[in-house]
N, C-alpha and C. Protein backbone atom coordinates (compact mmCIF):
# COMPACT_ATOMS: atom_id res chain seq x y z
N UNK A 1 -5.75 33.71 8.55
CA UNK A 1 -4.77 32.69 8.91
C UNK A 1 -4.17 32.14 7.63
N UNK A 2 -2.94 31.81 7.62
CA UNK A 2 -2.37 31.27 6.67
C UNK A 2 -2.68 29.80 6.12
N UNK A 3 -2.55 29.86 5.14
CA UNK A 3 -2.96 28.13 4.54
C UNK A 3 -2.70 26.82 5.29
N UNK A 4 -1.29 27.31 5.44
CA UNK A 4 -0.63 26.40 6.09
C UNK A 4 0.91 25.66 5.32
N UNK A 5 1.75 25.29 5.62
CA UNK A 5 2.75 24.85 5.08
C UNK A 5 2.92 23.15 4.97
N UNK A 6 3.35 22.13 3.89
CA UNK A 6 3.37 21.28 3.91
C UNK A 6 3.77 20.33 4.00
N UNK A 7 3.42 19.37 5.49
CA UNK A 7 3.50 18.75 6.83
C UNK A 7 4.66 17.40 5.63
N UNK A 8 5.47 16.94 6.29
CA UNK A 8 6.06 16.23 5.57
C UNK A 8 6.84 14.70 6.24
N UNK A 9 7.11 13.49 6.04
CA UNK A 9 7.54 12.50 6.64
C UNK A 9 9.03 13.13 6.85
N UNK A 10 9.49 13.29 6.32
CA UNK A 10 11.25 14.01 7.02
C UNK A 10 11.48 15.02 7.97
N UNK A 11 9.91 15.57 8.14
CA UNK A 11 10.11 16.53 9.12
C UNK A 11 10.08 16.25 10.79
N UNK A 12 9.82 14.75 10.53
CA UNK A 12 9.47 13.92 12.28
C UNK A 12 10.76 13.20 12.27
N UNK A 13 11.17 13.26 13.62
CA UNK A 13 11.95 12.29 14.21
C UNK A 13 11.56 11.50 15.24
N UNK A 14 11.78 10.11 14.70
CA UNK A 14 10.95 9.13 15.88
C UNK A 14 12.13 8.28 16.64
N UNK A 15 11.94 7.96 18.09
CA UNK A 15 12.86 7.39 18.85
C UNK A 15 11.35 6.10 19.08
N UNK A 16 12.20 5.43 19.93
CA UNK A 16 11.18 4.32 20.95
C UNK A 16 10.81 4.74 21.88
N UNK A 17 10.83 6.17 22.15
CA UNK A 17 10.13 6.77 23.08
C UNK A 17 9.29 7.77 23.02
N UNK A 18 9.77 8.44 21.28
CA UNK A 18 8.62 9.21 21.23
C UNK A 18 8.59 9.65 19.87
N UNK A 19 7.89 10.39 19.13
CA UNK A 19 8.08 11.37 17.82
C UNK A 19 7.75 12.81 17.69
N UNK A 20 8.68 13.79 17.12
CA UNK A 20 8.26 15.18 17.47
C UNK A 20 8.34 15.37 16.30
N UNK A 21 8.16 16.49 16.32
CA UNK A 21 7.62 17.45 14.24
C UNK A 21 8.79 18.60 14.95
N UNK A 22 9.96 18.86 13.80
CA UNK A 22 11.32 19.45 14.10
C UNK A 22 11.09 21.09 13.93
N UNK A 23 10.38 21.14 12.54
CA UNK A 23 9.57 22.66 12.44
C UNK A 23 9.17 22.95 13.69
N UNK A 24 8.02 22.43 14.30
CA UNK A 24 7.42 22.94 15.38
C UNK A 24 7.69 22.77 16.74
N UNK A 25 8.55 21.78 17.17
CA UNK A 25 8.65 21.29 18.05
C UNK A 25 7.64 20.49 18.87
N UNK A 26 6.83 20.43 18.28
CA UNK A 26 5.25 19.56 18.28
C UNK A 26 6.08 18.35 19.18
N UNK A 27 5.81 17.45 20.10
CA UNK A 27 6.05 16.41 20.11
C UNK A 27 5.34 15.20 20.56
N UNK A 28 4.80 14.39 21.33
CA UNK A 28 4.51 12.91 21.69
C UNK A 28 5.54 12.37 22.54
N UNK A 29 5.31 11.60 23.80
CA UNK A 29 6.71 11.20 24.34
C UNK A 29 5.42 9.85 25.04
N UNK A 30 5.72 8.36 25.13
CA UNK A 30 5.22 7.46 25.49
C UNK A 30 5.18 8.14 27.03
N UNK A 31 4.68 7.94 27.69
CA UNK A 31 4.15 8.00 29.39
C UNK A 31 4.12 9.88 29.59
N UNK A 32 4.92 10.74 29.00
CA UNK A 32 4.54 12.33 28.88
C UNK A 32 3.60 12.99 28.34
N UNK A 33 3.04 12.10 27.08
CA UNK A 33 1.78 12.38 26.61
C UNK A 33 2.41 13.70 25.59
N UNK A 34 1.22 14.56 25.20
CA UNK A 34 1.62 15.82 24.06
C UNK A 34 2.86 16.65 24.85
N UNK A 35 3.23 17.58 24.01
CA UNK A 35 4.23 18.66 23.99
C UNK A 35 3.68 19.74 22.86
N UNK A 36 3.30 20.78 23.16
CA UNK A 36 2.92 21.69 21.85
C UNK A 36 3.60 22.31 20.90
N UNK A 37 4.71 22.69 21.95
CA UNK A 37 5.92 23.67 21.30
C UNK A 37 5.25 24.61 20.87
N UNK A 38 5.95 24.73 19.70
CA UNK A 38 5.34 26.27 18.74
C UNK A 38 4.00 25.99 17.35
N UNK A 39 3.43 24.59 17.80
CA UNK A 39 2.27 24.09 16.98
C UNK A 39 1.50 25.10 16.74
N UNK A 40 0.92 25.60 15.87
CA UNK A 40 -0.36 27.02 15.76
C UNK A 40 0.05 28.15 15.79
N UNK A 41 1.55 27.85 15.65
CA UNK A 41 2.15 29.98 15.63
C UNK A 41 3.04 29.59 14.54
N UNK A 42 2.41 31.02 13.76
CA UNK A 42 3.71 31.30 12.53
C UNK A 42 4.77 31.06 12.90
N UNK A 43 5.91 30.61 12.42
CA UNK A 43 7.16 30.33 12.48
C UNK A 43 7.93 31.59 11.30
N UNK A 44 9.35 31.38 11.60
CA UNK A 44 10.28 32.00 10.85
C UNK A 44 9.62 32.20 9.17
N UNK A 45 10.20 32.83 8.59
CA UNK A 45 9.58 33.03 7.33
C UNK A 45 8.09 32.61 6.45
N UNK A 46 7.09 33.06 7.89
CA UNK A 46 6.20 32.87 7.75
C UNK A 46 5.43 31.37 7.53
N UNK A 47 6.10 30.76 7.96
CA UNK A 47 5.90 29.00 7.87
C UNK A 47 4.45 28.84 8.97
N UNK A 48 3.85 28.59 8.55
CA UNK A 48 2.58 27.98 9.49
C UNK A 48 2.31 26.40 9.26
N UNK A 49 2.30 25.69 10.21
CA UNK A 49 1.61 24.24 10.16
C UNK A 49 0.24 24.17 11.02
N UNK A 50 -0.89 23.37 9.67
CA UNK A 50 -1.52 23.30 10.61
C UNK A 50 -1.91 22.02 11.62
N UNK A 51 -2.31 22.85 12.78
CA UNK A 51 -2.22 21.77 13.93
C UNK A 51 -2.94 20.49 14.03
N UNK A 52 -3.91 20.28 13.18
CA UNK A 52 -4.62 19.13 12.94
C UNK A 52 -3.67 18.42 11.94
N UNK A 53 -3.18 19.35 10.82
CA UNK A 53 -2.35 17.99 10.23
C UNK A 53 -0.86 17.25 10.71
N UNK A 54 -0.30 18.46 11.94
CA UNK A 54 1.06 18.02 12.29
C UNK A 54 0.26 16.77 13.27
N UNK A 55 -0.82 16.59 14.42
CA UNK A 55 -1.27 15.79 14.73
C UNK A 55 -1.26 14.29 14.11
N UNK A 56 -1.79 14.61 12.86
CA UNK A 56 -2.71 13.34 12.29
C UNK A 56 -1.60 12.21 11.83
N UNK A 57 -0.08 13.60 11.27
CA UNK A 57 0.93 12.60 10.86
C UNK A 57 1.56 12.02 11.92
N UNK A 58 1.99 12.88 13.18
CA UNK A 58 1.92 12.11 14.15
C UNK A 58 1.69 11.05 14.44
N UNK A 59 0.10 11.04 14.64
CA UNK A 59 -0.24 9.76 15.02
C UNK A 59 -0.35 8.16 13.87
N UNK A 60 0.05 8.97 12.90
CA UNK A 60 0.13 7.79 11.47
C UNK A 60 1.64 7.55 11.85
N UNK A 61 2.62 7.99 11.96
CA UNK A 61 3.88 7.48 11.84
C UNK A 61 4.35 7.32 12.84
N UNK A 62 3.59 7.16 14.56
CA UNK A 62 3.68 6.74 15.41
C UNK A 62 3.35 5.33 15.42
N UNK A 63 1.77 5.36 14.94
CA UNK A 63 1.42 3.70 14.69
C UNK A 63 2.20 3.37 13.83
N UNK A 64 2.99 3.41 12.48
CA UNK A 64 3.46 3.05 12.01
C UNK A 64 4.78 2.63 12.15
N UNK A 65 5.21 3.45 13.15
CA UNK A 65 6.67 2.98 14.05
C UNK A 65 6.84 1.87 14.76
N UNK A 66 5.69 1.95 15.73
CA UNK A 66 5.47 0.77 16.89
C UNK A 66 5.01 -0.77 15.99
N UNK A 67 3.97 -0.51 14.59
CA UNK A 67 3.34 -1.93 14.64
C UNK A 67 4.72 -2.65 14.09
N UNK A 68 5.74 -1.48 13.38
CA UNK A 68 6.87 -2.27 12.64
C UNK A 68 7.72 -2.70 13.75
N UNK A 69 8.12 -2.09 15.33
CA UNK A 69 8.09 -2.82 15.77
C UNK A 69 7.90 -3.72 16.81
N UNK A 70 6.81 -3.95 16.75
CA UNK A 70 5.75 -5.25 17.26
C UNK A 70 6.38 -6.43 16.58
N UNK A 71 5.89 -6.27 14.92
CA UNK A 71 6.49 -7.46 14.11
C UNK A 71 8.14 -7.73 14.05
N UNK A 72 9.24 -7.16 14.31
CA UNK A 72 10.10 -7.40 14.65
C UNK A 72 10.60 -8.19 15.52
C-alpha cells in the first residue's frame, strides 16, 4: 500500500451543514452522518489518502468550525 499523500486544510470544504475532503470525496453531512466516496482507493496519479488521517482532519476542522461558530 502506498504511504499515503498529504492530507491538507485546503483540501476540505466546510458549509453549516457539513465538511467533505475534495480529493476524495470523503464527506460528513450534520443529520446524514459519513459519505466514503473514493476514501481508501488510489486516486488519479497515484494519490492515496489515508483513511484514518482524512477522518481525523475531518473531525478537527469540523469541531473547529462549529465551536467558532457557537462563539459567534
Amino acid at each position: 500500500m502506498a504511504l499515503g499523500s498529504m492530507v491538507t486544510r485546503n483540501q476540505f470544504e466546510i458549509t453549516d451543514d457539513g465538511i467533505s475532503h475534495k480529493p476524495t470525496g470523503y464527506s460528513f453531512t450534520r443529520g446524514a452522518g459519513e459519505n466514503m466516496g473514493q476514501l481508501g482507493k488510489v486516486l488519479s496519479l497515484s494519490a492515496y489518502y489515508r483513511p484514518d488521517e482524512v477522518k481525523e482532519w475531518t473531525r478537527r476542522l469540523w469541531l473547529e468550525h462549529t465551536r467558532k461558530k457557537t462563539l459567534a
